[in-house]
Protein backbone atom coordinates (compact mmCIF):
# COMPACT_ATOMS: atom_id res chain seq x y z
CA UNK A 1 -30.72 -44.07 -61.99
CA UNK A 2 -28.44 -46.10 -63.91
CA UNK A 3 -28.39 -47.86 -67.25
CA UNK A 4 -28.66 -52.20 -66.01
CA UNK A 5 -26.45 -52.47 -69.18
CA UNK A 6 -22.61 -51.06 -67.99
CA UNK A 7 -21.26 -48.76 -70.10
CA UNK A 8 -17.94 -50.17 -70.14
CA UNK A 9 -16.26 -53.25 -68.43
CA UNK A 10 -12.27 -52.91 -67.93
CA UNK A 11 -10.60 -56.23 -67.98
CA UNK A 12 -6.76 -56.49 -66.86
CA UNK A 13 -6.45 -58.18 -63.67
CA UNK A 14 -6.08 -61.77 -63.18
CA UNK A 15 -8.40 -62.94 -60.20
CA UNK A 16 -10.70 -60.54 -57.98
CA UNK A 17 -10.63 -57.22 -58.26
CA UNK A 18 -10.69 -55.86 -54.34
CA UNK A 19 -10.59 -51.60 -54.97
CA UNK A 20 -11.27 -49.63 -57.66
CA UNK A 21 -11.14 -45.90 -56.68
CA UNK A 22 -11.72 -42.58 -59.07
CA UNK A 23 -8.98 -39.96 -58.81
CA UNK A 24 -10.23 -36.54 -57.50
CA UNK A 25 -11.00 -35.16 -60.83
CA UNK A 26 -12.75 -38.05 -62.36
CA UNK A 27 -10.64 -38.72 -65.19
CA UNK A 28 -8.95 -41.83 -64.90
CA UNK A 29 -9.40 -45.06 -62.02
CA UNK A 30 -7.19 -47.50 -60.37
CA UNK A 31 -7.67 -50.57 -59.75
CA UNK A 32 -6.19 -53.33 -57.18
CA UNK A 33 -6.89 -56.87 -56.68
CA UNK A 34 -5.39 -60.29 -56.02
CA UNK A 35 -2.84 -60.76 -58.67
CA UNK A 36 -0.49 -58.14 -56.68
CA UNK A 37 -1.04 -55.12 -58.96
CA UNK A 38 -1.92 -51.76 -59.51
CA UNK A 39 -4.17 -50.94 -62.49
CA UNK A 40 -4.32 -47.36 -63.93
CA UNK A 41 -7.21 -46.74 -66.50
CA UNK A 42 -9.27 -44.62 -68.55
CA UNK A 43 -12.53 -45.91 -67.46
CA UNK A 44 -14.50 -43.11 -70.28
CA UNK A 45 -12.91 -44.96 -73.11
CA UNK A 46 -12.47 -48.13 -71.25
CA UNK A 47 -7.95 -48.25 -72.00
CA UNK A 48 -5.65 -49.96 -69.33
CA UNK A 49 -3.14 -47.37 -69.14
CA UNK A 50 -0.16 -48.19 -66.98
CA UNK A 51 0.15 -51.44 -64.50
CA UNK A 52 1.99 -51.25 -61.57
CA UNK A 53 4.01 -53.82 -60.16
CA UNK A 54 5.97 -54.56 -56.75
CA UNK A 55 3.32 -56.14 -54.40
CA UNK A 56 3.98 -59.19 -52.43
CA UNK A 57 1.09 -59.92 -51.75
CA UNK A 58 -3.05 -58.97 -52.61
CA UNK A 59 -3.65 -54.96 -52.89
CA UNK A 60 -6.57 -54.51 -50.72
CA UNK A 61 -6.72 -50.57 -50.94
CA UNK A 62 -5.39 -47.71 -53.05
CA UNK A 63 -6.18 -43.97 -53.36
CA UNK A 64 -4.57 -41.10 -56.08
CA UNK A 65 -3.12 -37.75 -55.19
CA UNK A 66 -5.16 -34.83 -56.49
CA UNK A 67 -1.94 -33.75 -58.88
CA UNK A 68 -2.22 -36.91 -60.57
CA UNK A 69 1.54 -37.37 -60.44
CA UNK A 70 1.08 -40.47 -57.62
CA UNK A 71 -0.73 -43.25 -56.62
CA UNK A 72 -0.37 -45.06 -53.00
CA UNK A 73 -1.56 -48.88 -52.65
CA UNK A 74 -1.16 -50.83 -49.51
CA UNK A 75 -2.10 -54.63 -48.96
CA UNK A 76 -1.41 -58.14 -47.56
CA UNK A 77 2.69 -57.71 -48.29
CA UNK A 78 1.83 -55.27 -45.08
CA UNK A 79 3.35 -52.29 -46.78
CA UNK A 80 2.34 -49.02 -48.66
CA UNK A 81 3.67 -48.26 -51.78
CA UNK A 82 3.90 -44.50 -53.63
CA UNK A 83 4.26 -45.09 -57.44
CA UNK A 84 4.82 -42.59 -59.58
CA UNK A 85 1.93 -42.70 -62.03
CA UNK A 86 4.32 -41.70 -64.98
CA UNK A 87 7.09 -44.16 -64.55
CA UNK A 88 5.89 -46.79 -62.77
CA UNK A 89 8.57 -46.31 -60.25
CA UNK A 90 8.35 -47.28 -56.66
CA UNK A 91 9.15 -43.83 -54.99
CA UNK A 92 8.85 -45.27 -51.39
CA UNK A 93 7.90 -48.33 -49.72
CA UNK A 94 6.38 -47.70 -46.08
CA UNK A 95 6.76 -50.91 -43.40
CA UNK A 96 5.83 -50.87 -39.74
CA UNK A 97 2.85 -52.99 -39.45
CA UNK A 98 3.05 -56.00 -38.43
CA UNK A 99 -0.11 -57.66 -40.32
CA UNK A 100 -1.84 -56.90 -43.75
CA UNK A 101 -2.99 -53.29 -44.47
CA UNK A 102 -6.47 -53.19 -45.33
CA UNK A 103 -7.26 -49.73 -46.35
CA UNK A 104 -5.83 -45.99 -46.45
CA UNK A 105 -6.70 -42.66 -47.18
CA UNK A 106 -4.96 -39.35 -47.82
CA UNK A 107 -5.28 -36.10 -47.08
CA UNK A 108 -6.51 -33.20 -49.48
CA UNK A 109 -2.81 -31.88 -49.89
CA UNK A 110 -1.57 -35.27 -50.60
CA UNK A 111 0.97 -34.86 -47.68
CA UNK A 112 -0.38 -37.08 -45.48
CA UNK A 113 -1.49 -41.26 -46.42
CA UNK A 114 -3.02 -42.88 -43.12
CA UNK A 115 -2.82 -46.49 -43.04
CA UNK A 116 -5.03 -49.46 -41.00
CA UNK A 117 -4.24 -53.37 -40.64
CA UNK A 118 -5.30 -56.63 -39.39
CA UNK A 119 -2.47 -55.88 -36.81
CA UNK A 120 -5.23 -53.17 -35.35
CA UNK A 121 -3.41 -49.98 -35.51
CA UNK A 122 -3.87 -46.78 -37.42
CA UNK A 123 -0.82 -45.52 -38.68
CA UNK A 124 0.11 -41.88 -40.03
CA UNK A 125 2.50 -41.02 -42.95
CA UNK A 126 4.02 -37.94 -43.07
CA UNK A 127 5.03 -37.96 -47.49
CA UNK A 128 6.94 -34.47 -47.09
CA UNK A 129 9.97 -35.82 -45.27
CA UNK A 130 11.94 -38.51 -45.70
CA UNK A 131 11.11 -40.29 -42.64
CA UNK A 132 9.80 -44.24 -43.56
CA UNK A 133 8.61 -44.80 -39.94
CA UNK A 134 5.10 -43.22 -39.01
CA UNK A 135 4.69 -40.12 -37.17
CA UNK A 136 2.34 -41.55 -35.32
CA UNK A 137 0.49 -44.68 -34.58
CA UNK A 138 -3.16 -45.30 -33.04
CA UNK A 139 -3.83 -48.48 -30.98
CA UNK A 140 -7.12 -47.73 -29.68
CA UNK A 141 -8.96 -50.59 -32.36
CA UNK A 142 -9.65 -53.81 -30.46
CA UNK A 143 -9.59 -55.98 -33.85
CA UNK A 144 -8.84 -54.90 -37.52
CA UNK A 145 -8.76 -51.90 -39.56
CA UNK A 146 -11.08 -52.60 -42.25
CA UNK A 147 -12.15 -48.80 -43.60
CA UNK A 148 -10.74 -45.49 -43.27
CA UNK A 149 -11.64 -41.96 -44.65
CA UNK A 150 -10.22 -38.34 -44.22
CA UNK A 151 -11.87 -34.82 -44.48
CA UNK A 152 -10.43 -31.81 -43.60
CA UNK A 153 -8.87 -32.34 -40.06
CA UNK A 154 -10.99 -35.36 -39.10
CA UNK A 155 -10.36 -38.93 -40.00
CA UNK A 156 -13.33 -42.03 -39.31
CA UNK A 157 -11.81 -45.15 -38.88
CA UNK A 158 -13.98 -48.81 -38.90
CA UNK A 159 -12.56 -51.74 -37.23
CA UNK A 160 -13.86 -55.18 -37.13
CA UNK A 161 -14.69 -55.08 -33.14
CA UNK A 162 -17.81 -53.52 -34.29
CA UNK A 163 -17.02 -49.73 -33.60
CA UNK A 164 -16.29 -46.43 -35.21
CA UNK A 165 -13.92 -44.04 -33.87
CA UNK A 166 -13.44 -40.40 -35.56
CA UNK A 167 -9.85 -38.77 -34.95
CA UNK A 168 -9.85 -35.12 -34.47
CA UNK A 169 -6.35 -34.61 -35.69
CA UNK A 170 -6.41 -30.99 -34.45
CA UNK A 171 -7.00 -31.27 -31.21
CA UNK A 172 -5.55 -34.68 -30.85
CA UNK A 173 -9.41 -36.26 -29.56
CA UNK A 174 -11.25 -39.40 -30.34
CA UNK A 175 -14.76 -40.42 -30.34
CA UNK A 176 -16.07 -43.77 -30.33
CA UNK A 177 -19.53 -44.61 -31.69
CA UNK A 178 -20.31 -48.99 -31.01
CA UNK A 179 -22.17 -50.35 -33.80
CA UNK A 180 -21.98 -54.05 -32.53
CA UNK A 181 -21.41 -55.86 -35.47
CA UNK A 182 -18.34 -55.67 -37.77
CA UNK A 183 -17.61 -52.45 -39.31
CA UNK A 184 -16.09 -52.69 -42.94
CA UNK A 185 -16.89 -49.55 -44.69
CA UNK A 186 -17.28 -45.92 -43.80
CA UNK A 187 -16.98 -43.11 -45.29
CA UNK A 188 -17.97 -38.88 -44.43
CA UNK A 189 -21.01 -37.24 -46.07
CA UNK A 190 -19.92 -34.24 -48.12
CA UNK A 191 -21.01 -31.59 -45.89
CA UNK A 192 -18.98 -33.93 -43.20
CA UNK A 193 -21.89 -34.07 -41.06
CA UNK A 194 -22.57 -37.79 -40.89
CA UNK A 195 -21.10 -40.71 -41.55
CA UNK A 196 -22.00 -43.62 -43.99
CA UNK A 197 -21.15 -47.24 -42.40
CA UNK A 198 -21.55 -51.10 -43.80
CA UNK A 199 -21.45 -53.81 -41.26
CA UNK A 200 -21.17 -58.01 -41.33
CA UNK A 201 -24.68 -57.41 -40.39
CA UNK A 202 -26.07 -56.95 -43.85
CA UNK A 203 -26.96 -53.41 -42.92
CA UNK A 204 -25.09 -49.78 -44.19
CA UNK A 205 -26.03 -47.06 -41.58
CA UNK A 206 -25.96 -43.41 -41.63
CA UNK A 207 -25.03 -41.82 -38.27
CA UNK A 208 -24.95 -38.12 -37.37
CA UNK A 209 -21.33 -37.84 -36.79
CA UNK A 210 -21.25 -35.75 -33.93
CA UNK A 211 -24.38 -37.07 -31.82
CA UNK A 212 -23.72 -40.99 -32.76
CA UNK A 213 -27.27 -40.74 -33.48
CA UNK A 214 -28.83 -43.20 -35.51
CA UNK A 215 -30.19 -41.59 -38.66
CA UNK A 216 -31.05 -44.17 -40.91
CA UNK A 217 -30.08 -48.11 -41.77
CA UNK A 218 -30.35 -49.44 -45.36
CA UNK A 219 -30.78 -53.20 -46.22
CA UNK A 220 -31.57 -55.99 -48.40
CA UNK A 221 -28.85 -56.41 -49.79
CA UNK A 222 -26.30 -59.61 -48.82
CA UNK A 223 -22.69 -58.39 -46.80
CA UNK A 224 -21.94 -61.19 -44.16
CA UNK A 225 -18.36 -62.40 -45.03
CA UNK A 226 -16.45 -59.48 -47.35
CA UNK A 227 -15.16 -56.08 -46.95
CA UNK A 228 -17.27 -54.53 -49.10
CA UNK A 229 -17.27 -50.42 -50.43
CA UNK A 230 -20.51 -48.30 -49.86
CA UNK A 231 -20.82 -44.80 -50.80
CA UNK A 232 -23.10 -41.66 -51.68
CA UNK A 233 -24.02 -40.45 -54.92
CA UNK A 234 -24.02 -37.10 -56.09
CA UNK A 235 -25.12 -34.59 -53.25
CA UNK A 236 -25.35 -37.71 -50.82
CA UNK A 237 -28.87 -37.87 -52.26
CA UNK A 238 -28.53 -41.64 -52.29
CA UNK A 239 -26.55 -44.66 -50.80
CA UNK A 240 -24.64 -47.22 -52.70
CA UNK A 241 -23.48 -50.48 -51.99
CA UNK A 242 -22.35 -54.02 -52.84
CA UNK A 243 -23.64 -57.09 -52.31
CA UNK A 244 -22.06 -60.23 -52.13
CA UNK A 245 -24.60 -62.00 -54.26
CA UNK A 246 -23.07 -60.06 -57.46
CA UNK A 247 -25.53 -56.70 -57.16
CA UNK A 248 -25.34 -53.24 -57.21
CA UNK A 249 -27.71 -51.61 -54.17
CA UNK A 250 -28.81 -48.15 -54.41
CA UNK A 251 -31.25 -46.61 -51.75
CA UNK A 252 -32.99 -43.28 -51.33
CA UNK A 253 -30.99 -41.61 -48.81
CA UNK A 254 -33.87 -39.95 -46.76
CA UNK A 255 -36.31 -43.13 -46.70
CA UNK A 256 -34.00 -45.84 -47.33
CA UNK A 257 -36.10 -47.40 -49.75
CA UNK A 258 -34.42 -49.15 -52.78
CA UNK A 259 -34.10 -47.19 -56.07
CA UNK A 260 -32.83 -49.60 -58.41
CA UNK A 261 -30.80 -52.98 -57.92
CA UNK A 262 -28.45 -54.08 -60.84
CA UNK A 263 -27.00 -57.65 -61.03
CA UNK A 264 -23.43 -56.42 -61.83
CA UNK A 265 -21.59 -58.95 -61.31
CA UNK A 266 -20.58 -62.90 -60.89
CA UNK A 267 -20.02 -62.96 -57.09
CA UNK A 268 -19.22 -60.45 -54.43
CA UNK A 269 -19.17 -56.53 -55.50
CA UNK A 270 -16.01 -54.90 -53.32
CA UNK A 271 -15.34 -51.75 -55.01
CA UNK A 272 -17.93 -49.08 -55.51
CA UNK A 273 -16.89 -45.78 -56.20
CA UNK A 274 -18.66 -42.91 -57.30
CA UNK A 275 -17.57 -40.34 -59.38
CA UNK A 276 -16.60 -37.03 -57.55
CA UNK A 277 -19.16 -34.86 -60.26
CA UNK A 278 -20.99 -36.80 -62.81
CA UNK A 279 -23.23 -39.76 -62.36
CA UNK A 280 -21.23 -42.43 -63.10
CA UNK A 281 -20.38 -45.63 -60.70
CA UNK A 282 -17.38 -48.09 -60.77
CA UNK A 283 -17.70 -51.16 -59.49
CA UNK A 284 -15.23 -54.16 -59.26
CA UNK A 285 -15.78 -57.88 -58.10
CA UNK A 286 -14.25 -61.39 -57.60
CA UNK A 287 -15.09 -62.47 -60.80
CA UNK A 288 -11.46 -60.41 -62.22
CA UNK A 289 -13.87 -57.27 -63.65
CA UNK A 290 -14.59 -53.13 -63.46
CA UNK A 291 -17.48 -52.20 -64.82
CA UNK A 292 -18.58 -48.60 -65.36
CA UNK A 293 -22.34 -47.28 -64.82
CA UNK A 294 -24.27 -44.43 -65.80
CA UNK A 295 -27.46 -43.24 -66.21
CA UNK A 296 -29.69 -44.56 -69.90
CA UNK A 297 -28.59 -42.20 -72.83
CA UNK A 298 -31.60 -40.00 -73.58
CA UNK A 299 -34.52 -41.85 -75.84
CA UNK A 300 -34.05 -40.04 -79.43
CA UNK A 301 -37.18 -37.79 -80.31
CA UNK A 302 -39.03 -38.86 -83.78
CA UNK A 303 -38.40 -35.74 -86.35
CA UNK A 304 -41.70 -33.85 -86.74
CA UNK A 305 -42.17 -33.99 -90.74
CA UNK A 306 -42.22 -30.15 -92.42
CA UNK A 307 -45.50 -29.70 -94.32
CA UNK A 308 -44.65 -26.54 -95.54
């Protein structure tokens, strides 16, 4: 799968590196962690490009429009911030929670960014107008927001009382699926048929989205305390995740057997992100670092001598 040697390791940030997401087309990263900024990078040649900063407090989250022209961050300042990738300029600040904003997620026009906090609630940004309160907000979570992913005109949303609930923005309908146990990650399949979950439980699961069926559970690797990322690979033909002993997990989708494990780190892995169309995997931990994966370059053939 993937060389055990990174092929590049981004250093920048000053303490532990919570997100690191690709943008849409794969050619650049940003990064968030505990020093209150906002990292943009070329992760192919390995250059901190632009750092953002206005945060009060730990970015926990961050996501890129598909134009490239923005970036929106949210974290433990409670707010979400929309920088303008070529300035650096705050172009608005959104407030209305009442805790720390854990995650967010935008829509595939970039006119939407949907935000979840410790203070439970799931709140929607409308980025068209001018309006800075949300359009709407969502109190059915019990505890906090931890994970949240859009697709089309569904949303899946994780919360820490141990269930998954998937908006139908459309229609204006929710569906709860219980876990039990602490859900921090989740995320859609491509095809947006199932949906990929970590737990506190030391356990990602794959659920068929619309049944709640349990499709397969993947495990041995160490998530307990932290909030950390899991994702597919290319074609969802395997899982990845973190592990808060300092690896990289990846399992074979279908028999969720481990494929590889990669000690990738010095303490807990929370970022994973996988690029949308190549196989390459970012990763970021508490130890301040991004590192960048890909598969082993291709073993050099020995030149057949010419006897002629």
């Amino acid at each position: 799968m993937f060389d055990p040697t990174p092929a590049r390791t981004l250093k920048g940030h000053q303490g532990a590196v919570t997100a690191v997401r690709f943008n849409p087309a794969g050619t650049y990263c940003v990064s968030g962690g505990a020093d209150k900024t906002v990292n943009l990078w070329n992760p192919h040649s390995g250059m901190l490009l632009k750092t953002y900063i206005g945060h009060g407090h730990e970015v926990l989250d961050l996501a890129t429009a598909s134009n490239n022209e923005w970036i929106v961050s949210c974290g433990g300042d409670k707010t979400v911030i929309q920088w303008d990738v070529a300035s650096g300029n705050i172009l608005r600040k959104l407030r209305g929670h009442l805790a720390r904003v854990n995650c967010l997620g935008l829509n595939a026009d970039n006119t939407v960014v949907v935000s979840g906090s410790y203070d439970a609630t799931v709140r929607i940004w409308d980025l068209k107008s001018n309006m800075r309160d949300p359009v709407q907000t969502m109190k059915e979570a019990k505890d906090s927001i931890c994970s949240i992913h859009i697709m089309n005109h569904e949303m899946v949303v994780g919360s820490v009382d141990g269930s998954i609930r998937i908006y139908d923005v459309r229609v204006g309908r929710v569906t709860t699926d219980t876990i039990g146990s602490p859900v921090t990650s989740v995320r859609f399949s491509s095809d947006g048929n199932c949906i990929l979950a970590s737990t506190l439980d030391s356990a990602v699961r794959l659920l068929d989205k619309d049944l709640g069926k349990l499709l397969g559970t993947y495990s041995g690797h160490v998530n307990e305390s932290y909030k950390l990322d899991s994702t597919f690979a290319l074609n969802d033909s395997h899982v990845l995740s973190g592990s808060e002993d300092g690896k990289l997990f990846v399992w074979s989708l279908v028999e969720a057997k481990i494929i590889q494990t990669i000690a990738a780190h010095k303490g807990a892995v929370q970022g994973v992100s996988h690029h949308p169309f190549e196989p390459s995997v970012l990763t970021s931990a508490v130890d301040g670092l991004i590192k960048v994966w890909k598969p082993p370059a291709p073993a050099e053939q020995d030149e057949i001598p010419d006897y002629d």
